[in-house]
PDB file of N, CA and C in Angstrom:
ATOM      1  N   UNK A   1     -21.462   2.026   1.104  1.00  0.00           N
ATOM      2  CA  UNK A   1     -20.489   0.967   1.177  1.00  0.00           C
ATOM      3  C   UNK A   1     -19.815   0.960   2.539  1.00  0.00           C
ATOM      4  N   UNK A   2     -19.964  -0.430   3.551  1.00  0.00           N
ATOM      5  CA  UNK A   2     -19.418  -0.180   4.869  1.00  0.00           C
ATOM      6  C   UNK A   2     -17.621  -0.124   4.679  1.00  0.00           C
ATOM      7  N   UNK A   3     -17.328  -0.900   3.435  1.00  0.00           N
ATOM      8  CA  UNK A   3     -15.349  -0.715   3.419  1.00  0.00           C
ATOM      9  C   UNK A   3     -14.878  -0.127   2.497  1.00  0.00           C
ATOM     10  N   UNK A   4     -13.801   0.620   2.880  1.00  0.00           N
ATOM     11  CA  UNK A   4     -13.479   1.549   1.468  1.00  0.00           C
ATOM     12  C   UNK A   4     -12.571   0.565   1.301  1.00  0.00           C
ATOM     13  N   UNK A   5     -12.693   1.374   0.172  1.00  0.00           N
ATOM     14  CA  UNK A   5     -11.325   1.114  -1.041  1.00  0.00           C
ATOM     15  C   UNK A   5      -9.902   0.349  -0.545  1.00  0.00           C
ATOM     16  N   UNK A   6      -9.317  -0.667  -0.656  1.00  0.00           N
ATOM     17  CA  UNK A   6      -7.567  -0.759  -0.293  1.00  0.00           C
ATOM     18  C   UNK A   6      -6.521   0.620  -0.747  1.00  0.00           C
ATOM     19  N   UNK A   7      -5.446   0.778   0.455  1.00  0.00           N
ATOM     20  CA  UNK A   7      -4.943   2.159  -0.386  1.00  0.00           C
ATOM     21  C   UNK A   7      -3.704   1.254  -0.337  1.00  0.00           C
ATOM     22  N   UNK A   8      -3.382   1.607  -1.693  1.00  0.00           N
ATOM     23  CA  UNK A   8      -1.717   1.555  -2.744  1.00  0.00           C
ATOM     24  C   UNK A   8      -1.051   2.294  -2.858  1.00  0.00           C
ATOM     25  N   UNK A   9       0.242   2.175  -2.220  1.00  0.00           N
ATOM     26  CA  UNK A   9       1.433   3.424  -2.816  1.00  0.00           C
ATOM     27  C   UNK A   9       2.174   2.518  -3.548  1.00  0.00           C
ATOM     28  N   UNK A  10       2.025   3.747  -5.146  1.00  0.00           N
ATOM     29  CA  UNK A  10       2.373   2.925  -5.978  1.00  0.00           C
ATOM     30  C   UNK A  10       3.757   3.820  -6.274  1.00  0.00           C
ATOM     31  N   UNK A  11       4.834   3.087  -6.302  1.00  0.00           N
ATOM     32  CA  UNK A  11       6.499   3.449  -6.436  1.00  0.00           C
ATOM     33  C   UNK A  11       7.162   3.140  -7.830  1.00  0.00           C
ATOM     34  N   UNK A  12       7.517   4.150  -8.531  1.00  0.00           N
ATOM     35  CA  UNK A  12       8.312   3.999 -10.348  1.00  0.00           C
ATOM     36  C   UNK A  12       8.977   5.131  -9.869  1.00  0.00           C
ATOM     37  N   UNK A  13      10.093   4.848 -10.925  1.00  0.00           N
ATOM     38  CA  UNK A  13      10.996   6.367 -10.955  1.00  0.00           C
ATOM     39  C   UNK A  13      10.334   6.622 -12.556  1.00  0.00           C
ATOM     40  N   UNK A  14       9.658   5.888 -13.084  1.00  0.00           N
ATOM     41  CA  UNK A  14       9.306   5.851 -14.381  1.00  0.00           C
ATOM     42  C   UNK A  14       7.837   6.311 -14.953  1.00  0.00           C
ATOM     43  N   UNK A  15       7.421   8.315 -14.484  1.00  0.00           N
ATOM     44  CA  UNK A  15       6.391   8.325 -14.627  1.00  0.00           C
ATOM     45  C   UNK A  15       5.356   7.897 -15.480  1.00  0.00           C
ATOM     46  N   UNK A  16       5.525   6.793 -16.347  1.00  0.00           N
ATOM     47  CA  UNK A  16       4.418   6.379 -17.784  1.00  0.00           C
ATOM     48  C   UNK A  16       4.338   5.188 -16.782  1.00  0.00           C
ATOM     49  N   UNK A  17       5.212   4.421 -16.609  1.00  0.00           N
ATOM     50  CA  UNK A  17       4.657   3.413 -15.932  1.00  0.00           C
ATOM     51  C   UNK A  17       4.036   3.780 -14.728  1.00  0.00           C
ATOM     52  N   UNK A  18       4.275   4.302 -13.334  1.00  0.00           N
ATOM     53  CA  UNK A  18       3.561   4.772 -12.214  1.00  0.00           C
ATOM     54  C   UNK A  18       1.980   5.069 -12.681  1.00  0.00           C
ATOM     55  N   UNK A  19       2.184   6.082 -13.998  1.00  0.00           N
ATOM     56  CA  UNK A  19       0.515   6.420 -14.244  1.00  0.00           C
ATOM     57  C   UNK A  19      -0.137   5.537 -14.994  1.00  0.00           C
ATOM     58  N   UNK A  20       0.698   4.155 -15.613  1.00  0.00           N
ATOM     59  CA  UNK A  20      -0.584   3.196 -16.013  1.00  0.00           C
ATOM     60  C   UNK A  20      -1.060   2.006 -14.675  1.00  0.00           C
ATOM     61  N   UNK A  21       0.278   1.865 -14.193  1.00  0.00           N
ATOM     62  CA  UNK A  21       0.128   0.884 -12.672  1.00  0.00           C
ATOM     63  C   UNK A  21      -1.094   1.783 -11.973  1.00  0.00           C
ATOM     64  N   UNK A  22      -1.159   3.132 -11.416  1.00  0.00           N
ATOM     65  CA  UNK A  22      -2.402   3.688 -11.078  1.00  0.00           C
ATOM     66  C   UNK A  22      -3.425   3.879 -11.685  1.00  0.00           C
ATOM     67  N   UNK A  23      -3.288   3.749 -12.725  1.00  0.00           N
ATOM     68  CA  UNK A  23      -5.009   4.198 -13.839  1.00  0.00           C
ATOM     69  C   UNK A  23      -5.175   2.554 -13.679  1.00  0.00           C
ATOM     70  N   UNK A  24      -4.736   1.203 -13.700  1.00  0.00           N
ATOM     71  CA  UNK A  24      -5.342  -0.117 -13.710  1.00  0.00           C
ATOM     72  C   UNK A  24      -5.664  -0.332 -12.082  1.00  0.00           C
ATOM     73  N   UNK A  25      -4.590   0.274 -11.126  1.00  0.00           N
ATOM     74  CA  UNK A  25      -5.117  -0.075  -9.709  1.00  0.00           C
ATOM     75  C   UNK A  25      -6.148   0.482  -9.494  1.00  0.00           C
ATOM     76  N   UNK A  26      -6.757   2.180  -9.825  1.00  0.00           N
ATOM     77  CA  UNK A  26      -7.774   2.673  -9.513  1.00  0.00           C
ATOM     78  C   UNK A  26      -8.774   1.924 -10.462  1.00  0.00           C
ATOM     79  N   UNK A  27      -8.881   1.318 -11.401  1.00  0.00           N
ATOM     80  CA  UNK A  27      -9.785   0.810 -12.433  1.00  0.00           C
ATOM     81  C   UNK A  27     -10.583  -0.430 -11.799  1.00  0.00           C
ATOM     82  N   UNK A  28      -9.731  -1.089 -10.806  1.00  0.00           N
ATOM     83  CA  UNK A  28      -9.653  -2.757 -10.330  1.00  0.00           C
ATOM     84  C   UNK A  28     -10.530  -2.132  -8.856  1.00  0.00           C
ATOM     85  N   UNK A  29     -10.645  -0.852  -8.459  1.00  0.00           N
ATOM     86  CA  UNK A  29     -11.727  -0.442  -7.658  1.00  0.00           C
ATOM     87  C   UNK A  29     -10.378  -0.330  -5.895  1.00  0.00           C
ATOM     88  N   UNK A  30      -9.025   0.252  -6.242  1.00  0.00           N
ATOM     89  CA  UNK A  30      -7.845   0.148  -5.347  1.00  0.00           C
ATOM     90  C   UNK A  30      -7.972   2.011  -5.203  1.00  0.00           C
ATOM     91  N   UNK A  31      -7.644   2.562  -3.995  1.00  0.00           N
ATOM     92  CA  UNK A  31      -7.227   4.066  -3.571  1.00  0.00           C
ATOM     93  C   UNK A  31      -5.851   3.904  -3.751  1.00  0.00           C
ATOM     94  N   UNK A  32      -5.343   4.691  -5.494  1.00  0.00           N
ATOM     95  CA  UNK A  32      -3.623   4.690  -5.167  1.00  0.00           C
ATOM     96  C   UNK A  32      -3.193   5.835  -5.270  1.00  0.00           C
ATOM     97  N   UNK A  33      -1.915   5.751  -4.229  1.00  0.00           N
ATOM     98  CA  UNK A  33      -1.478   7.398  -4.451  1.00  0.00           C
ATOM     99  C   UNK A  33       0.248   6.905  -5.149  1.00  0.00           C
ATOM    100  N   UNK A  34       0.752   8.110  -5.905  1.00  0.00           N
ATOM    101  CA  UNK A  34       1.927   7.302  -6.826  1.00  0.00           C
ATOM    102  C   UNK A  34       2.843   8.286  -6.101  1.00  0.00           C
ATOM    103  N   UNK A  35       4.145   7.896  -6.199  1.00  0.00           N
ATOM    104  CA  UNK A  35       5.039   8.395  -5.388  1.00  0.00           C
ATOM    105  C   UNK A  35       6.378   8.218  -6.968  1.00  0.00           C
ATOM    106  N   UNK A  36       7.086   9.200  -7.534  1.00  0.00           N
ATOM    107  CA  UNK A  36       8.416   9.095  -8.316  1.00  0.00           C
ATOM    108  C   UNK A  36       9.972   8.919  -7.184  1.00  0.00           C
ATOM    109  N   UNK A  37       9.969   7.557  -6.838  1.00  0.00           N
ATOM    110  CA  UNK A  37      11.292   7.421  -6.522  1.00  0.00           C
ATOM    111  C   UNK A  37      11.523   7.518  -5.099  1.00  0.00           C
ATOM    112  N   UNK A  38      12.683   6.778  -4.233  1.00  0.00           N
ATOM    113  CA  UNK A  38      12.805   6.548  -3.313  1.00  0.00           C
ATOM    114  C   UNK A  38      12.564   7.352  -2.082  1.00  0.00           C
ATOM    115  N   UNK A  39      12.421   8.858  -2.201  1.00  0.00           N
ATOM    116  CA  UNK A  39      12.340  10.159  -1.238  1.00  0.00           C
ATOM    117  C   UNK A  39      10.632  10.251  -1.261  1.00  0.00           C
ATOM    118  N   UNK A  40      10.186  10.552  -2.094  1.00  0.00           N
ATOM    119  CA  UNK A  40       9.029  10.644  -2.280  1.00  0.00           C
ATOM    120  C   UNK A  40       8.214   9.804  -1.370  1.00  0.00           C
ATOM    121  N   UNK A  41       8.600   8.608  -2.046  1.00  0.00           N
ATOM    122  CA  UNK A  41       7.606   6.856  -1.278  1.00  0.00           C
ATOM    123  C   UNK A  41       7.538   7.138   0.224  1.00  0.00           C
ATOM    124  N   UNK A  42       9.395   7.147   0.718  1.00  0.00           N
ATOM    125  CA  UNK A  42       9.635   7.603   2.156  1.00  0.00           C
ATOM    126  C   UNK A  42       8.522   8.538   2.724  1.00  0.00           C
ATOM    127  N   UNK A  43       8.883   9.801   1.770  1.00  0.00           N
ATOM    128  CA  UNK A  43       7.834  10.963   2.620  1.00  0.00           C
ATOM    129  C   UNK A  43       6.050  10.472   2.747  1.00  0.00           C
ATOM    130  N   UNK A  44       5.866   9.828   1.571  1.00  0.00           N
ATOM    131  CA  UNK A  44       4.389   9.225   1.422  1.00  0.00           C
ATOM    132  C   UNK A  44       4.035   8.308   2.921  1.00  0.00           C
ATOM    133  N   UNK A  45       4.967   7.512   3.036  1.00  0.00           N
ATOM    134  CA  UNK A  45       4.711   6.174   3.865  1.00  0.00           C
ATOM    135  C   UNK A  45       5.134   7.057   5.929  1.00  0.00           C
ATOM    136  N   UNK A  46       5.545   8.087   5.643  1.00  0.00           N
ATOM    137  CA  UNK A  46       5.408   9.006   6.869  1.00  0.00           C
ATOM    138  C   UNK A  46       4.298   9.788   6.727  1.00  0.00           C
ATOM    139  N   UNK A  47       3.568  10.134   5.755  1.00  0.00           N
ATOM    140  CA  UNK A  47       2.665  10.752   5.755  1.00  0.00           C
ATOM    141  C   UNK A  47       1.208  10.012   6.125  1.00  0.00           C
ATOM    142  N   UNK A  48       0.848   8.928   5.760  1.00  0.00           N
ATOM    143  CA  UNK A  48      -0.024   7.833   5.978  1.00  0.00           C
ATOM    144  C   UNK A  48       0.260   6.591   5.776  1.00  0.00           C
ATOM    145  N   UNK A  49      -0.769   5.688   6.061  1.00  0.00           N
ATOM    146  CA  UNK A  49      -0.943   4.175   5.809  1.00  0.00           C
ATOM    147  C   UNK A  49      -1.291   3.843   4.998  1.00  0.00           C
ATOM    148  N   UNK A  50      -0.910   2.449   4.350  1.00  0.00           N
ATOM    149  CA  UNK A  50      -1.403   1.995   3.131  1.00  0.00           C
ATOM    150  C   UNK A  50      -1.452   0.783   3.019  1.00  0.00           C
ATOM    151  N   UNK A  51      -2.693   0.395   2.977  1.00  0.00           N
ATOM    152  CA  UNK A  51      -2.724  -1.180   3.073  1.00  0.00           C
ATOM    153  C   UNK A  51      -1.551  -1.972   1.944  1.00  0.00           C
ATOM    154  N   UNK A  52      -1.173  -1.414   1.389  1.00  0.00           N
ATOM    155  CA  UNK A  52      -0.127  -2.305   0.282  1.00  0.00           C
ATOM    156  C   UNK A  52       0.887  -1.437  -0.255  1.00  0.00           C
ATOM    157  N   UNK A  53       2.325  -1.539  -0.565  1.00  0.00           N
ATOM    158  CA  UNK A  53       2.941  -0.584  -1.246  1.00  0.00           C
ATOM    159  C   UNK A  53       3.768  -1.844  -2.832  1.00  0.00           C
ATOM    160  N   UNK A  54       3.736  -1.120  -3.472  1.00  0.00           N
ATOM    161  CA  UNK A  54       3.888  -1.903  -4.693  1.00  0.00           C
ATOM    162  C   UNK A  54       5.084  -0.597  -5.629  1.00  0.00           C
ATOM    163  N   UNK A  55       6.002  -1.678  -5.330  1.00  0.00           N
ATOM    164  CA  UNK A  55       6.975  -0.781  -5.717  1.00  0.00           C
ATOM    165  C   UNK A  55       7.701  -1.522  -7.129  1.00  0.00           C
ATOM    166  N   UNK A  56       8.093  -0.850  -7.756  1.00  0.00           N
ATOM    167  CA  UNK A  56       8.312  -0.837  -9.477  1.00  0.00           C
ATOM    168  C   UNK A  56       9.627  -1.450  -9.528  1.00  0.00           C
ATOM    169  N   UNK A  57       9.871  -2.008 -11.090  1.00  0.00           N
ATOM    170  CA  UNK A  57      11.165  -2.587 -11.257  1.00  0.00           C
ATOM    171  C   UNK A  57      12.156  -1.569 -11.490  1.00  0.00           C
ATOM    172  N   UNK A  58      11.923  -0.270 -12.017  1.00  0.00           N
ATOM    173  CA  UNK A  58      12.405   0.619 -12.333  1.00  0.00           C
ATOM    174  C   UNK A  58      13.156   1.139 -10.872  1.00  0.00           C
ATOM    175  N   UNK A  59      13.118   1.022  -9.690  1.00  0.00           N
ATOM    176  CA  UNK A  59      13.152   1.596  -8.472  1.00  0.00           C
ATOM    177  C   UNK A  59      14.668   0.887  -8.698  1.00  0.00           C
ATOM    178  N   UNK A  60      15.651   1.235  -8.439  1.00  0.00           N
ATOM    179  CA  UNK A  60      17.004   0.136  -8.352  1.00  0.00           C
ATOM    180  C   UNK A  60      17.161  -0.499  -7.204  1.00  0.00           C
ATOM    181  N   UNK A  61      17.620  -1.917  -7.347  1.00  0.00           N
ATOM    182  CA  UNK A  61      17.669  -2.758  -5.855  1.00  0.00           C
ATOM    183  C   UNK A  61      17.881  -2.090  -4.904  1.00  0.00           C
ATOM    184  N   UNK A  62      19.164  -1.419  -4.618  1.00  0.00           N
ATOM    185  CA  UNK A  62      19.264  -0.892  -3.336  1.00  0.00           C
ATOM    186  C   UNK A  62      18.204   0.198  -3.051  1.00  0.00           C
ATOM    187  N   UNK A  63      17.951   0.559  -3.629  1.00  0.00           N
ATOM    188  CA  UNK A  63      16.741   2.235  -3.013  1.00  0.00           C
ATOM    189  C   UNK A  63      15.574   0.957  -3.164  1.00  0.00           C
ATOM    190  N   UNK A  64      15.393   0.223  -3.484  1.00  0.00           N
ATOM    191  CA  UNK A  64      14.198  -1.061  -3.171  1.00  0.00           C
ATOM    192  C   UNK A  64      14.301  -2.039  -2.092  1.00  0.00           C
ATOM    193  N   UNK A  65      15.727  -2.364  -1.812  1.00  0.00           N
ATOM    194  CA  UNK A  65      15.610  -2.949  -0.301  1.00  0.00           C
ATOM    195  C   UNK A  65      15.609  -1.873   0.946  1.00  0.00           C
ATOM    196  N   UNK A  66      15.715  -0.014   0.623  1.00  0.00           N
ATOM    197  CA  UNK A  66      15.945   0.949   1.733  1.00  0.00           C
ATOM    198  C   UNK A  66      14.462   1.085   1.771  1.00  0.00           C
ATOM    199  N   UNK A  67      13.279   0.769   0.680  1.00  0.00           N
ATOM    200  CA  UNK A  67      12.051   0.829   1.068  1.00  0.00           C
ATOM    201  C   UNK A  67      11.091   0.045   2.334  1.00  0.00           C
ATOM    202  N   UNK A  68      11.870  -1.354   1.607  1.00  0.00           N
ATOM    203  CA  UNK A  68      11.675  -2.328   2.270  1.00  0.00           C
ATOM    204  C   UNK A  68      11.489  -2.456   3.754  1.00  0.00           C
ATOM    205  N   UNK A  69      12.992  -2.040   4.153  1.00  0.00           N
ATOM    206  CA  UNK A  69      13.522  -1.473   5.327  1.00  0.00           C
ATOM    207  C   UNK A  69      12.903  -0.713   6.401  1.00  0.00           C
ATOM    208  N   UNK A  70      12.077   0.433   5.435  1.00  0.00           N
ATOM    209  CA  UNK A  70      11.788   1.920   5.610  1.00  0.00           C
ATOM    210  C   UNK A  70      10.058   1.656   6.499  1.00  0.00           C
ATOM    211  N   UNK A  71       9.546   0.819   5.171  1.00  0.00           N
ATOM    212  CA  UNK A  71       7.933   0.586   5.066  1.00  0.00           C
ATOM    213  C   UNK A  71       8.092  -0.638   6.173  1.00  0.00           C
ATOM    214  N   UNK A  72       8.340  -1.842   6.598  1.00  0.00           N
ATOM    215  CA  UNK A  72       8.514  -2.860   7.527  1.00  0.00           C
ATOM    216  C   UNK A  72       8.594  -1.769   8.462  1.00  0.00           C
ATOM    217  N   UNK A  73       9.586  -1.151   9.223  1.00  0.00           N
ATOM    218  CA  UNK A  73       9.670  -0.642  10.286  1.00  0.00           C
ATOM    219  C   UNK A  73       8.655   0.747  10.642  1.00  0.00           C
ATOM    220  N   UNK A  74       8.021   1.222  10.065  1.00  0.00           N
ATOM    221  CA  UNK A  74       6.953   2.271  10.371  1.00  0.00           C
ATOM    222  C   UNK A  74       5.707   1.663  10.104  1.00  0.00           C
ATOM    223  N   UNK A  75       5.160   0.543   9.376  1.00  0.00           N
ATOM    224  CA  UNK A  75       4.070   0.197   9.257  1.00  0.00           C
ATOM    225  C   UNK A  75       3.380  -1.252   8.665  1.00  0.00           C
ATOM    226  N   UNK A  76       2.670  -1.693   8.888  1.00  0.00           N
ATOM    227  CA  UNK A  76       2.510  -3.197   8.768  1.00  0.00           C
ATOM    228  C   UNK A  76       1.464  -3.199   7.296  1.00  0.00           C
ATOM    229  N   UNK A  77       2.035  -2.556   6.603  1.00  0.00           N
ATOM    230  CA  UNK A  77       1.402  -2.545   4.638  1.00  0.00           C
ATOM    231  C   UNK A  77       2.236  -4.152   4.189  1.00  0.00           C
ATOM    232  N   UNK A  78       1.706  -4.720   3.310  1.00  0.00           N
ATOM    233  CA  UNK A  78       2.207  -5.973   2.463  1.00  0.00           C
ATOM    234  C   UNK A  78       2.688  -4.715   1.556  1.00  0.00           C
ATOM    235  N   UNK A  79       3.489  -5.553   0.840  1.00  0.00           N
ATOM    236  CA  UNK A  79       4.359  -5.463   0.146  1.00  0.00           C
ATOM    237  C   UNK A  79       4.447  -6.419  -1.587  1.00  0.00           C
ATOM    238  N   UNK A  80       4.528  -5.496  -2.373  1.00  0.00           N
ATOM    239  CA  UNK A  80       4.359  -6.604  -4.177  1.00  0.00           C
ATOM    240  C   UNK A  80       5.368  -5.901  -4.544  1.00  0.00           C
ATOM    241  N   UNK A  81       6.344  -6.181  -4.730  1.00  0.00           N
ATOM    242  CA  UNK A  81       7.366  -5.901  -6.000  1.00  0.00           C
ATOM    243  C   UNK A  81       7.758  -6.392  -7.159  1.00  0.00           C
ATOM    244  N   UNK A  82       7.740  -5.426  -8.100  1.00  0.00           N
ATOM    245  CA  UNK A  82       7.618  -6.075  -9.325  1.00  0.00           C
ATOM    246  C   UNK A  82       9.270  -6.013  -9.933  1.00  0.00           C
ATOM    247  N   UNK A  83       9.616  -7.073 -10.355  1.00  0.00           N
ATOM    248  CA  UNK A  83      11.111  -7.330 -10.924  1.00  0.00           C
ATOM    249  C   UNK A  83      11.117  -7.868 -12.368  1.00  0.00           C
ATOM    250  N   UNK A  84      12.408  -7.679 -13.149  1.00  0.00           N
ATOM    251  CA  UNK A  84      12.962  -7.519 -14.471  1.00  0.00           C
ATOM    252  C   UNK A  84      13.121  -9.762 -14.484  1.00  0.00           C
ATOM    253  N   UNK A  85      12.536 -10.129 -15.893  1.00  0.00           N
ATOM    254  CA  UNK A  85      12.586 -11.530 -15.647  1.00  0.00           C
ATOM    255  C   UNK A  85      14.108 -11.609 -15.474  1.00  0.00           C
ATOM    256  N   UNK A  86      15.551 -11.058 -15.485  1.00  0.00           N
ATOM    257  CA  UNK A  86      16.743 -11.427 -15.358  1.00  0.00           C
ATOM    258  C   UNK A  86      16.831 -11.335 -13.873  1.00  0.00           C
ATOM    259  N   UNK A  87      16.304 -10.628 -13.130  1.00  0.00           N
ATOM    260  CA  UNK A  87      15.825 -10.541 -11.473  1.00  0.00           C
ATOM    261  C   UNK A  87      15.772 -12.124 -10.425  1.00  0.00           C
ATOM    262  N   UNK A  88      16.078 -12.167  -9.589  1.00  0.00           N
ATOM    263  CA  UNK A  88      15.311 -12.829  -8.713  1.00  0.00           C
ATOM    264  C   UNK A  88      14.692 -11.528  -8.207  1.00  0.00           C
ATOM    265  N   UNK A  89      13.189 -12.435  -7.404  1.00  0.00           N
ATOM    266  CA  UNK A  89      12.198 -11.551  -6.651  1.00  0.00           C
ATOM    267  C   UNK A  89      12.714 -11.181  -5.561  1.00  0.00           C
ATOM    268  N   UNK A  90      12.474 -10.012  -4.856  1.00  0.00           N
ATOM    269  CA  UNK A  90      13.037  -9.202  -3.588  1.00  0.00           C
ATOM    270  C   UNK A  90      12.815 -10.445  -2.154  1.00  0.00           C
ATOM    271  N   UNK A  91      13.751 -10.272  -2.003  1.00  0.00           N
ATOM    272  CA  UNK A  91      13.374 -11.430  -0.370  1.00  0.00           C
ATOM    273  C   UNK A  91      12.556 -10.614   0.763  1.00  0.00           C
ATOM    274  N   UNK A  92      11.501 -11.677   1.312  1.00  0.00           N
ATOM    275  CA  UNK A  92      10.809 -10.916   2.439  1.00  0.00           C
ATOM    276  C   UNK A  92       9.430 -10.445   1.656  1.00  0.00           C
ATOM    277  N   UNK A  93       9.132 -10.513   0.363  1.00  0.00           N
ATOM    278  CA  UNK A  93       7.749 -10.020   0.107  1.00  0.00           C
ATOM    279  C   UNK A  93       6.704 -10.666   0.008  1.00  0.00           C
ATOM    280  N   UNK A  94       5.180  -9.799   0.305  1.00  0.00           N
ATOM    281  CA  UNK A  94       4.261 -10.357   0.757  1.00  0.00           C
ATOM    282  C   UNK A  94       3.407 -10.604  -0.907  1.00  0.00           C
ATOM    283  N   UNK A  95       4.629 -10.488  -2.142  1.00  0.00           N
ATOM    284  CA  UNK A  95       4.284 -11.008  -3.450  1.00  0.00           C
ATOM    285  C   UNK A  95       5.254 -10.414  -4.520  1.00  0.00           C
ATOM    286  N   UNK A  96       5.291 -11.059  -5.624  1.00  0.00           N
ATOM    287  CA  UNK A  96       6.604 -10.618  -6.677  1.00  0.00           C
ATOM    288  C   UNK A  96       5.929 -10.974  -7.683  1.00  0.00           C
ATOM    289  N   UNK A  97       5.826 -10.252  -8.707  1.00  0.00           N
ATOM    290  CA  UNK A  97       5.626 -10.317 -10.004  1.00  0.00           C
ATOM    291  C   UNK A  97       6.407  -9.992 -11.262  1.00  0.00           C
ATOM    292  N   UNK A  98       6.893 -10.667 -11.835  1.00  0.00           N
ATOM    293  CA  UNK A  98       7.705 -10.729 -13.244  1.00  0.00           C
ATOM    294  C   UNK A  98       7.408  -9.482 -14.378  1.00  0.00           C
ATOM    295  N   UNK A  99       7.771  -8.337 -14.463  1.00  0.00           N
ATOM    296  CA  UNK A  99       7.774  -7.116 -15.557  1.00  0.00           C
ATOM    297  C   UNK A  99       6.887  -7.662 -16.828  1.00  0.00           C
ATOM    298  N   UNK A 100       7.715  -9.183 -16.910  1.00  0.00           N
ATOM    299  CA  UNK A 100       7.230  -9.311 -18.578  1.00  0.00           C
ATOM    300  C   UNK A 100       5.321  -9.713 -18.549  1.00  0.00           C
ATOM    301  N   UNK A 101       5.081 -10.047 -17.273  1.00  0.00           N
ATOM    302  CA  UNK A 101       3.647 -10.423 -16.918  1.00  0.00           C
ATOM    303  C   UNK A 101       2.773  -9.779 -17.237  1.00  0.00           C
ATOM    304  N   UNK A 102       1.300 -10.162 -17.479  1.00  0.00           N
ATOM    305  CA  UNK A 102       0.399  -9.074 -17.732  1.00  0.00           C
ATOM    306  C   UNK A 102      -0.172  -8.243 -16.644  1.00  0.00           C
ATOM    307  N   UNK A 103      -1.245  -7.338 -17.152  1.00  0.00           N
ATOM    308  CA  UNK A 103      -1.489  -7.007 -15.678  1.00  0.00           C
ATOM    309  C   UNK A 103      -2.563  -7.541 -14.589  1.00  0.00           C
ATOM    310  N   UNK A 104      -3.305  -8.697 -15.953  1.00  0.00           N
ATOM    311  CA  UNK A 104      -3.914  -9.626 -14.899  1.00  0.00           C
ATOM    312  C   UNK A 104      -3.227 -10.172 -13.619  1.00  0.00           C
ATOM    313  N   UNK A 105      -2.167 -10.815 -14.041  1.00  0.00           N
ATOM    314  CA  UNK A 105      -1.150 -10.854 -13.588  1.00  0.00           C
ATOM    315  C   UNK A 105      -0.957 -10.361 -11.946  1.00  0.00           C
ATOM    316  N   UNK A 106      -0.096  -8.832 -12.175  1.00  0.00           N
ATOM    317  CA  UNK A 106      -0.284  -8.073 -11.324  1.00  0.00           C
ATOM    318  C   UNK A 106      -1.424  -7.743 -10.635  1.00  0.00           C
ATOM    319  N   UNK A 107      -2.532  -7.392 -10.849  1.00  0.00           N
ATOM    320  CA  UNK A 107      -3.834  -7.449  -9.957  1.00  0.00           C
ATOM    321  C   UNK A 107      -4.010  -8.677  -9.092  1.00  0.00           C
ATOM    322  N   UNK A 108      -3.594  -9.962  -9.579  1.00  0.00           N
ATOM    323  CA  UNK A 108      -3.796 -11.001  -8.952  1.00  0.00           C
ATOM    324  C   UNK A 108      -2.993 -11.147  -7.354  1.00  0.00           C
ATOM    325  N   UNK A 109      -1.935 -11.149  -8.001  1.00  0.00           N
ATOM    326  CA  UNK A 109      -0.522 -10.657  -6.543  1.00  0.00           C
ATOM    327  C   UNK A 109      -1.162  -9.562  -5.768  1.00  0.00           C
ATOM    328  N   UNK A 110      -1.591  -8.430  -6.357  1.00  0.00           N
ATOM    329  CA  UNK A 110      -1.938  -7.635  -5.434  1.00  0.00           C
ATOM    330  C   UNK A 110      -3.012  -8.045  -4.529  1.00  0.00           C
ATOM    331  N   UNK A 111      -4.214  -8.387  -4.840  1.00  0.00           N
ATOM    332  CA  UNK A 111      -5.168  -8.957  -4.268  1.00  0.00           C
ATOM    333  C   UNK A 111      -4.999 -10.401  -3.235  1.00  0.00           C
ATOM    334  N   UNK A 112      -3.865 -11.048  -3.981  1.00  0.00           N
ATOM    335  CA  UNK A 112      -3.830 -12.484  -3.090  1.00  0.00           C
ATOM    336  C   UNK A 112      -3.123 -11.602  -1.778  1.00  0.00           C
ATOM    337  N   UNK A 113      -1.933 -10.659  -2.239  1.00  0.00           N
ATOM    338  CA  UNK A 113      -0.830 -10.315  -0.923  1.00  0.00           C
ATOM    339  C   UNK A 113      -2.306  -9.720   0.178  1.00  0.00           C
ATOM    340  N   UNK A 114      -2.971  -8.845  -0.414  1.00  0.00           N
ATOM    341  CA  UNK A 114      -4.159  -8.214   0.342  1.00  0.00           C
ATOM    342  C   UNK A 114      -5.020  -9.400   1.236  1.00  0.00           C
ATOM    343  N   UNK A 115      -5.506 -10.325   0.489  1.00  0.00           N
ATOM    344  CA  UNK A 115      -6.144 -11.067   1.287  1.00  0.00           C
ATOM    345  C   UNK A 115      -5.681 -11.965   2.290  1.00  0.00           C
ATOM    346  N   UNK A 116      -3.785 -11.713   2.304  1.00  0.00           N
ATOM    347  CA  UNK A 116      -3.188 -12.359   3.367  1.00  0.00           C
ATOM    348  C   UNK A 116      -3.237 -11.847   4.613  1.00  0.00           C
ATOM    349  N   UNK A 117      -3.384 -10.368   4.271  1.00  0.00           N
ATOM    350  CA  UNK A 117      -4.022  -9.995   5.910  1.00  0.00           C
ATOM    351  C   UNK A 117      -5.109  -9.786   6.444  1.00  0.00           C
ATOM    352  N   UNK A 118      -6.115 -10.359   6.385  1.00  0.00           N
ATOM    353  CA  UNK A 118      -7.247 -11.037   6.979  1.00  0.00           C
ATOM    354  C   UNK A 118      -6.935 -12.233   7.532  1.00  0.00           C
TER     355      UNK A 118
END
């Protein structure tokens, strides 16, 4: 295969969710590495690149706009955040998806935000 895999850092403070968001991203044929919570993601996103970071509703706004912040200024990854339907979607992302959604759903956002950078 001449292209690997897209890599995902996938962000929950909520390990059941982090490990089903990664068992469907790795399933959909995605390299994800999962990160629990705002320190973690940080140390992840200094540690390497990732074509996409997809960070959870569970993450609370503010430690979700310090990602934002964090990931924009060290590296040029899109961005999917997923929000609570009482939410508006995070401003500035390269996709937003609604909690109550399926995960067709979510794969879709992920893939459209992906194919925006080409």
């Amino acid at each position: 295969m001449a292209n690997s895999a897209p890599s995902i850092l996938c962000i929950s403070y909520e390990p059941a969710l982090g490990q089903t968001r990664q068992w469907l991203l790795e399933k959909a044929g995605f390299s994800v590495t999962s990160a629990l919570g705002l320190t973690e993601a940080v140390s992840q996103c200094r540690k390497a690149a990732f074509d996409l970071v997809l960070i959870g509703h569970s993450i609370p706004k503010g430690d979700r706009m310090a990602l934002v912040i964090e990931i924009r200024k060290r590296k040029k990854s899109r961005i999917v955040s997923i929000h609570l339907h009482t939410e508006d979607p995070l401003p500035g992302m390269d996709g937003s998806v609604d909690a109550a959604d399926g995960p067709e759903t979510l794969l879709a956002a992920v893939r459209a935000a992906l194919a925006e950078e080409d």
